[in-house]
Protein backbone atom coordinates (compact mmCIF):
# COMPACT_ATOMS: atom_id res chain seq x y z
CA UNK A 1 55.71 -48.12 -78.54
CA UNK A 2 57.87 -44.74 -78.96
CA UNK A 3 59.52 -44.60 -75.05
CA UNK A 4 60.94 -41.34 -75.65
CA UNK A 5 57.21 -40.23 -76.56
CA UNK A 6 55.54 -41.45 -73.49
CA UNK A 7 58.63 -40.19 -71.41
CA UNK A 8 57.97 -36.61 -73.22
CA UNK A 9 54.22 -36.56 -72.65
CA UNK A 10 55.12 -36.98 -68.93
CA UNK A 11 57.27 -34.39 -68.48
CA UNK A 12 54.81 -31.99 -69.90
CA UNK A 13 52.14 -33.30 -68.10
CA UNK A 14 54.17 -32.65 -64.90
CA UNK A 15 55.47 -29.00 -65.84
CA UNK A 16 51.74 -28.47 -66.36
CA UNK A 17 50.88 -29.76 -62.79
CA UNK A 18 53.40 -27.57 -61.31
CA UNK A 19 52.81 -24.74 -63.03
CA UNK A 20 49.03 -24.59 -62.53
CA UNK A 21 50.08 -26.02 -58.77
CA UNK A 22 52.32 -22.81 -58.46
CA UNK A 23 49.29 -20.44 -59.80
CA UNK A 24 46.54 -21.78 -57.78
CA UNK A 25 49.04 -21.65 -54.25
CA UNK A 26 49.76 -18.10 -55.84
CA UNK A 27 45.91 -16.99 -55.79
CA UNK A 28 45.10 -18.54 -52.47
CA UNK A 29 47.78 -16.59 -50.80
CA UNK A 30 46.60 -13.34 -52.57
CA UNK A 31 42.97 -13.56 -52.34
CA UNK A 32 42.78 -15.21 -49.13
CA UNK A 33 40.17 -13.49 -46.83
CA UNK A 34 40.31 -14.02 -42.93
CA UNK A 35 37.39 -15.19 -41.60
CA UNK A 36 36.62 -13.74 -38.16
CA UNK A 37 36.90 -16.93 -35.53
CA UNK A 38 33.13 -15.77 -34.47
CA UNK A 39 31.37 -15.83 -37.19
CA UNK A 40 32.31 -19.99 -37.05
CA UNK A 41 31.13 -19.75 -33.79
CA UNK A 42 28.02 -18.30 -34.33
CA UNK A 43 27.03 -20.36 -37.28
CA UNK A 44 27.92 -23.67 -35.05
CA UNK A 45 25.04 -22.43 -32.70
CA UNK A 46 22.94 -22.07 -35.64
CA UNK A 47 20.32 -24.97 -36.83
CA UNK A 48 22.79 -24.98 -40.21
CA UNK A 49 19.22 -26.06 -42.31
CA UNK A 50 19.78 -23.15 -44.55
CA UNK A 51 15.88 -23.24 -44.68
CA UNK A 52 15.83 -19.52 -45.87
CA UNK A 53 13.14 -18.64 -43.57
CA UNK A 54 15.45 -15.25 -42.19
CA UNK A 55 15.56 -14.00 -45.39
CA UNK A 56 19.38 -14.77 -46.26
CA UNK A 57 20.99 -17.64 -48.62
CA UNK A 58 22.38 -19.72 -45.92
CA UNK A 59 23.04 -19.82 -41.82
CA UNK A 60 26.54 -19.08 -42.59
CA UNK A 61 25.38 -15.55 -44.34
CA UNK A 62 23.21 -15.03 -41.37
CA UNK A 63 26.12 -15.94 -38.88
CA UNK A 64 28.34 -13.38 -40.63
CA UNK A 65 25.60 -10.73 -40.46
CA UNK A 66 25.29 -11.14 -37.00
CA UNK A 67 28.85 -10.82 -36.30
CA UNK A 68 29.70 -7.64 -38.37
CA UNK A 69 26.30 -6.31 -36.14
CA UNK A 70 24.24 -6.49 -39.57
CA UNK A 71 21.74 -8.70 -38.29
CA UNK A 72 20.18 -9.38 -34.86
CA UNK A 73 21.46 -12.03 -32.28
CA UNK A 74 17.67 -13.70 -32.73
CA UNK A 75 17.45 -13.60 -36.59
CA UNK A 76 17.06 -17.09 -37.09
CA UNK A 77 13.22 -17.88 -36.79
CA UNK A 78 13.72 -21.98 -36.81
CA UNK A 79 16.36 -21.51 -34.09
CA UNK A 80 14.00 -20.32 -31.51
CA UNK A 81 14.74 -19.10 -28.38
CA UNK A 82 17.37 -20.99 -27.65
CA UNK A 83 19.70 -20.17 -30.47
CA UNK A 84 18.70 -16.63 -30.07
CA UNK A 85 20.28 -17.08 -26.74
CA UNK A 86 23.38 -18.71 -26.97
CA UNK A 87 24.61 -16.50 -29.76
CA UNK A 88 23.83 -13.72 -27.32
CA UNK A 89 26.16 -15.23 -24.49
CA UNK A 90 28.65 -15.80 -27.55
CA UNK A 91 28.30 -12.35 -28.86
CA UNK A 92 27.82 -10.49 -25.26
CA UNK A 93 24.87 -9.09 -26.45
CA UNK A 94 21.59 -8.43 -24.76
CA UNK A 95 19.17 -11.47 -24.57
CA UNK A 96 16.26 -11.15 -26.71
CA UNK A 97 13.18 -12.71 -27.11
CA UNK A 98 12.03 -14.98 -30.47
CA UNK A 99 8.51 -14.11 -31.67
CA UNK A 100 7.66 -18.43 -31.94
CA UNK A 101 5.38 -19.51 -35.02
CA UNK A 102 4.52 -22.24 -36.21
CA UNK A 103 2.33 -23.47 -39.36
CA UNK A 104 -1.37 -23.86 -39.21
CA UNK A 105 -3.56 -25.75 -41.85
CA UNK A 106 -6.86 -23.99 -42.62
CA UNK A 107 -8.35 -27.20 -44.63
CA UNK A 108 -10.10 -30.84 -43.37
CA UNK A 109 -11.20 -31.96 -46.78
CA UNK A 110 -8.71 -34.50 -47.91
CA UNK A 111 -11.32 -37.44 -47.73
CA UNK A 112 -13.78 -34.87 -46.96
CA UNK A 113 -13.85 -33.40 -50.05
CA UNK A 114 -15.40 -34.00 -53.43
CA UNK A 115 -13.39 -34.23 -56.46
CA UNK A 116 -14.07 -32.58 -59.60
CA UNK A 117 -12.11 -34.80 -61.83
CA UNK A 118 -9.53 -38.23 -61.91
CA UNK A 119 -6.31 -36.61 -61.89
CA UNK A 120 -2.92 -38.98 -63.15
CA UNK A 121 -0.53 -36.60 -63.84
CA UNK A 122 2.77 -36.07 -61.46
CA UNK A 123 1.46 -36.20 -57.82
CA UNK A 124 1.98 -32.95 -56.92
CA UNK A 125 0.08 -29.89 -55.55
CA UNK A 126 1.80 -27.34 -57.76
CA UNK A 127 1.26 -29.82 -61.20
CA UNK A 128 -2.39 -30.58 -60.35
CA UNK A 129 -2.67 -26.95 -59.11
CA UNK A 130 -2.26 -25.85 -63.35
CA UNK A 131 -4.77 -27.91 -64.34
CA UNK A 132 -8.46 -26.39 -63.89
CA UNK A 133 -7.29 -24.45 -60.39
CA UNK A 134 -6.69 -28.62 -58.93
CA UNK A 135 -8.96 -31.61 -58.69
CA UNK A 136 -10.90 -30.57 -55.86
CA UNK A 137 -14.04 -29.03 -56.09
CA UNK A 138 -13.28 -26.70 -53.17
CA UNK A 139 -10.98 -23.96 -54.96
CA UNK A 140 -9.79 -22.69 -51.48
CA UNK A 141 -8.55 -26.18 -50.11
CA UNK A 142 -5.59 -28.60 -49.77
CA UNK A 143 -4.99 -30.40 -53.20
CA UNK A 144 -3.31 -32.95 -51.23
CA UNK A 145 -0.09 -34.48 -52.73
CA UNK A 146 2.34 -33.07 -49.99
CA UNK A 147 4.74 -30.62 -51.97
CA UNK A 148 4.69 -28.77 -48.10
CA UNK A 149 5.95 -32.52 -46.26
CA UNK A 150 8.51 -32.75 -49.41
CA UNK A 151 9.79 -29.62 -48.66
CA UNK A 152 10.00 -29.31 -44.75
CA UNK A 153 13.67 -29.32 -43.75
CA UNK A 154 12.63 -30.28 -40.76
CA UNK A 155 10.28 -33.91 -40.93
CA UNK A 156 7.43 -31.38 -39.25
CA UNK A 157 4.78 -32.71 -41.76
CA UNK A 158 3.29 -36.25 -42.49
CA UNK A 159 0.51 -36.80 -44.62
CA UNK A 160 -2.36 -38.41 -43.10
CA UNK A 161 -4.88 -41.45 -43.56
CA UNK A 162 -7.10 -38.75 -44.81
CA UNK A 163 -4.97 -37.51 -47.34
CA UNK A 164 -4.16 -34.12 -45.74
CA UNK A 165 -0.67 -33.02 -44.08
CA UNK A 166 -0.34 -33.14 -40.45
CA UNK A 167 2.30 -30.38 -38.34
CA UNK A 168 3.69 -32.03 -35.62
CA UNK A 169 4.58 -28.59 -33.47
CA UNK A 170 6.87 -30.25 -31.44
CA UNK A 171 9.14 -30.52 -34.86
CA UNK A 172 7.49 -27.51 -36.75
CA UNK A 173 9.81 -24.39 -36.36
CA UNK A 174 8.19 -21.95 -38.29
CA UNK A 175 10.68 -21.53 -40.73
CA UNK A 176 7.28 -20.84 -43.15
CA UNK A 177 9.03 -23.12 -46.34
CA UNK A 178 5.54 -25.10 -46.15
CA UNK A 179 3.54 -21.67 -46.79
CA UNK A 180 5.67 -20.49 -49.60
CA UNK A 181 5.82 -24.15 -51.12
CA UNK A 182 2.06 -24.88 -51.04
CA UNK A 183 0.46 -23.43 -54.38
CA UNK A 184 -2.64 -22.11 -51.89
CA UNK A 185 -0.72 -20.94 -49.09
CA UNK A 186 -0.74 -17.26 -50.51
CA UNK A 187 -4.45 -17.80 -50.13
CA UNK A 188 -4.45 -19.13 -46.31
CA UNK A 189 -4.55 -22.53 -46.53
CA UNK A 190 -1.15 -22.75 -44.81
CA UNK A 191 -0.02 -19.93 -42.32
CA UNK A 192 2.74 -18.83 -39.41
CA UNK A 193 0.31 -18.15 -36.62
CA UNK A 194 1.81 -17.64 -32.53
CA UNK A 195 2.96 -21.13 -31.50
CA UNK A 196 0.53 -21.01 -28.81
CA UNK A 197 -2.65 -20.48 -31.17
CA UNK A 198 -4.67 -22.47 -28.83
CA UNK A 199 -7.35 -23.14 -31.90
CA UNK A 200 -7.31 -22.97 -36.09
CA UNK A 201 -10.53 -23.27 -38.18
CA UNK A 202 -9.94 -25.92 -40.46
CA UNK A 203 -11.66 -24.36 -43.35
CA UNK A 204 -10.49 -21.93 -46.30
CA UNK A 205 -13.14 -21.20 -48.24
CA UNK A 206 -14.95 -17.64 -48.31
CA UNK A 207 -17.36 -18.52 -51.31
CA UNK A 208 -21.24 -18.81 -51.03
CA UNK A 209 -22.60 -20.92 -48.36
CA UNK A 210 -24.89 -22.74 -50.05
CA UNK A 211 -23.84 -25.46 -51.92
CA UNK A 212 -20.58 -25.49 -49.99
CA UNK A 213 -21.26 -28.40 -48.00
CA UNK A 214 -21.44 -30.45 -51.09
CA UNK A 215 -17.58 -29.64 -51.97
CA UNK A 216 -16.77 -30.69 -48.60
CA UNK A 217 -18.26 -32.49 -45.70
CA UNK A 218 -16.73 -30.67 -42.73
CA UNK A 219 -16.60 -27.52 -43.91
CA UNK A 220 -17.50 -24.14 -42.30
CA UNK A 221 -20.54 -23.27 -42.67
CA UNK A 222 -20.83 -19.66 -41.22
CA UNK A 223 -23.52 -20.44 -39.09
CA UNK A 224 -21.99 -18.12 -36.57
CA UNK A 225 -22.69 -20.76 -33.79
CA UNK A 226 -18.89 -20.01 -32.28
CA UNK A 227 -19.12 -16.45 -32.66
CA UNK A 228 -22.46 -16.22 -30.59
CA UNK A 229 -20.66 -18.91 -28.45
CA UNK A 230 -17.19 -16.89 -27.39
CA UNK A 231 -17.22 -15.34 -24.56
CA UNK A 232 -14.06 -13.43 -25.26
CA UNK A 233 -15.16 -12.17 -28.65
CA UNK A 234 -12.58 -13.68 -30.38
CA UNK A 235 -14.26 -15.13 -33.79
CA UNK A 236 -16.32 -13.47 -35.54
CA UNK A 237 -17.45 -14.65 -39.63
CA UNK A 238 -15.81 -12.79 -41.69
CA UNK A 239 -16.28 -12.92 -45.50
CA UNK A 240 -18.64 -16.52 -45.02
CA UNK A 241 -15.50 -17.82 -42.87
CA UNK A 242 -14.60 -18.28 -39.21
CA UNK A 243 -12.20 -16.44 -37.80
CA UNK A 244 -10.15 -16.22 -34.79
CA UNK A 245 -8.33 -13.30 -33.28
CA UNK A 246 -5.26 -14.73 -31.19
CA UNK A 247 -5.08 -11.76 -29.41
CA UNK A 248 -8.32 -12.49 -27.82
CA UNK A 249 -8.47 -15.61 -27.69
CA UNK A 250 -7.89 -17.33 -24.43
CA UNK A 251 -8.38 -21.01 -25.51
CA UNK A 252 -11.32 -22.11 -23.18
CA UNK A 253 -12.55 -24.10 -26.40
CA UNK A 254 -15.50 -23.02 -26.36
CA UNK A 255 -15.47 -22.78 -30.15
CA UNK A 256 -14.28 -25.93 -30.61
CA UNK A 257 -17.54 -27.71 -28.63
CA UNK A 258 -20.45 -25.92 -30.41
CA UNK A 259 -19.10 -25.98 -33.83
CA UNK A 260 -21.76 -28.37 -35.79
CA UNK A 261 -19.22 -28.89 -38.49
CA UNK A 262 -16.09 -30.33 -35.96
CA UNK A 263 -14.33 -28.31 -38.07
CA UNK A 264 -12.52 -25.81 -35.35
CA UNK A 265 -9.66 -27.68 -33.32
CA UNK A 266 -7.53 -27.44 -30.45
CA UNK A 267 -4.09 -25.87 -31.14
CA UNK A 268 -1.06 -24.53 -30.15
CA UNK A 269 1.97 -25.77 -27.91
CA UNK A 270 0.31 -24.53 -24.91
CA UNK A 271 -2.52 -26.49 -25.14
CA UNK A 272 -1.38 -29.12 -23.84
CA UNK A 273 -2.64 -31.61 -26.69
CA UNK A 274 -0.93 -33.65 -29.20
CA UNK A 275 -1.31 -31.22 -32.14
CA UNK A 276 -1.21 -34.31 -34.21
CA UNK A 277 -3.75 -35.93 -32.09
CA UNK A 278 -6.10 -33.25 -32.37
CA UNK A 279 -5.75 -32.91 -36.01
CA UNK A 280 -9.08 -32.96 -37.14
CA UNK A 281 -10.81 -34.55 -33.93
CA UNK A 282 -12.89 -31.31 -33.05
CA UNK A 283 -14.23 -31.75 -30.25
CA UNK A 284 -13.93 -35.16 -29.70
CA UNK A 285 -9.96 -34.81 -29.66
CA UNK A 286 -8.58 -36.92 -27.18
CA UNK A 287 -7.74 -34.93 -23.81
CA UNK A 288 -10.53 -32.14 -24.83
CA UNK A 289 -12.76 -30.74 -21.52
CA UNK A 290 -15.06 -28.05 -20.82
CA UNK A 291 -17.08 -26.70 -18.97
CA UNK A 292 -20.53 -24.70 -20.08
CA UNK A 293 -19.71 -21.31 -20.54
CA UNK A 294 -22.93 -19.24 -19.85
CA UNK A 295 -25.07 -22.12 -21.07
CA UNK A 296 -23.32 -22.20 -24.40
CA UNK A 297 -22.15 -25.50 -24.37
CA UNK A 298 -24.84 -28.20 -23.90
């Protein structure tokens, strides 16, 4: 072995180190930015999920917005109220409130619903989705391989015995990943509704009546039963599909204990029901009381 090779091939290695050492110390020195000791602060407070549900790449983006007065103390919709707070305390800003949502799922087929063919291929919703529109026959509800509980940041969403996912509310933040992840939640099948929605029709479909119950057992069947039922007015069938107007709605369930179907449930954090509990119970969800309402409810 040549020594005074090796001993050669050293020294250059270590000029090299040094010199790229000496450029790179150079460069940080240079382009060093300050970062202002807030913005730090502010994305501490912050859930740091980087779900993407504010709009913006990351919570440290957000926390920097904030701080250079960009962005509002309560832009972080998964933080809630709480974060919204304590940045403004940090900032000395004016408290505002957090408009709360969380995800609803307008679907109980799952084991419900027919299926139009044996599918094999990668179990997932957006895969099954390409082929023939998915393998349910309903074209309006959940295809069922959980690409939303894959994608919650958050461990809001389980799938179910019946093949359908489940939002726990007390972990769902309404970040809204779920909706933009589902291949039918541009369509309504998953939505960010008022976390104190205090029902959801569990049905998607706006196609012909007829014939609908044999795509899936528990579907809606626009037999306006709820509608006639409400005495708020606050769902009305619209386009062969229930529909509830939060704004109206006060929650008395009435809805949910004349639907024929059991296909309207009791919802929202103010309801004071397990929203996983309820999922899919209708009326006979554990908890559930009312009273007649004008002789609606027998």
């Amino acid at each position: 072995m040549d020594l005074m090779l090796v001993l050669k091939a050293v020294v250059a290695l270590s000029a090299l180190g040094l010199v790229t050492s000496a450029v790179l110390s150079t460069a940080a020195r240079r382009f060093h930015i300050e970062v202002d000791p807030r913005v730090e602060a502010v994305a501490a407070i912050l859930p740091g999920s980087n779900c993407g549900a504010c709009g913006n790449p990351s919570c440290f983006a957000v926390a920097e917005g904030i701080v250079s007065g960009a962005l509002p103390v309560n832009s972080c919709v998964a933080g809630g109220q709480s974060v919204a707070d304590g940045i403004a305390v940090l900032m000395g800003a004016e408290a505002c409130a957090v408009a709360s949502v969380v995800s609803i799922r307008s679907c109980g087929g799952g084991v419900n619903a027919e299926r139009a063919y044996d599918y094999g291929g990668v179990r997932s919703c957006a895969a099954v989705a390409r082929l023939a529109g998915g393998a349910i026959v309903c074209s309006a509800g959940c295809l069922g391989y959980g690409d939303c509980v894959k994608a919650c940041p958050f461990g809001a969403i389980v799938m179910d015995e019946r093949g359908l996912p489940v939002i726990d509310l007390d972990a769902c933040t309404g970040c809204g990943i779920c909706v933009r992840e589902c291949p039918r939640g541009g369509a309504g099948l998953l939505a960010l509704v008022q976390e104190n929605a205090p029902v959801v029709v569990r049905c998607n479909a706006h196609d012909k009546v007829k014939g609908r119950k044999d795509a899936c057992s528990v579907c809606c069947i626009a037999c306006k039963k709820c509608e006639r039922a409400c005495p708020s007015d606050a769902i009305h069938v619209v386009d062969m599909l229930a529909v509830i107007d939060y704004e109206k709605c006060t929650g008395c369930g009435t809805c949910v204990a004349v639907c024929p179907q059991n296909c309207i449930d009791v919802h929202g954090r103010a309801s004071g029901i397990s929203s996983v509990a309820a999922d899919g119970k209708g009326k006979d969800a554990p908890g559930f009381e009312i009273e007649a309402v004008d002789g609606a409810v027998e």
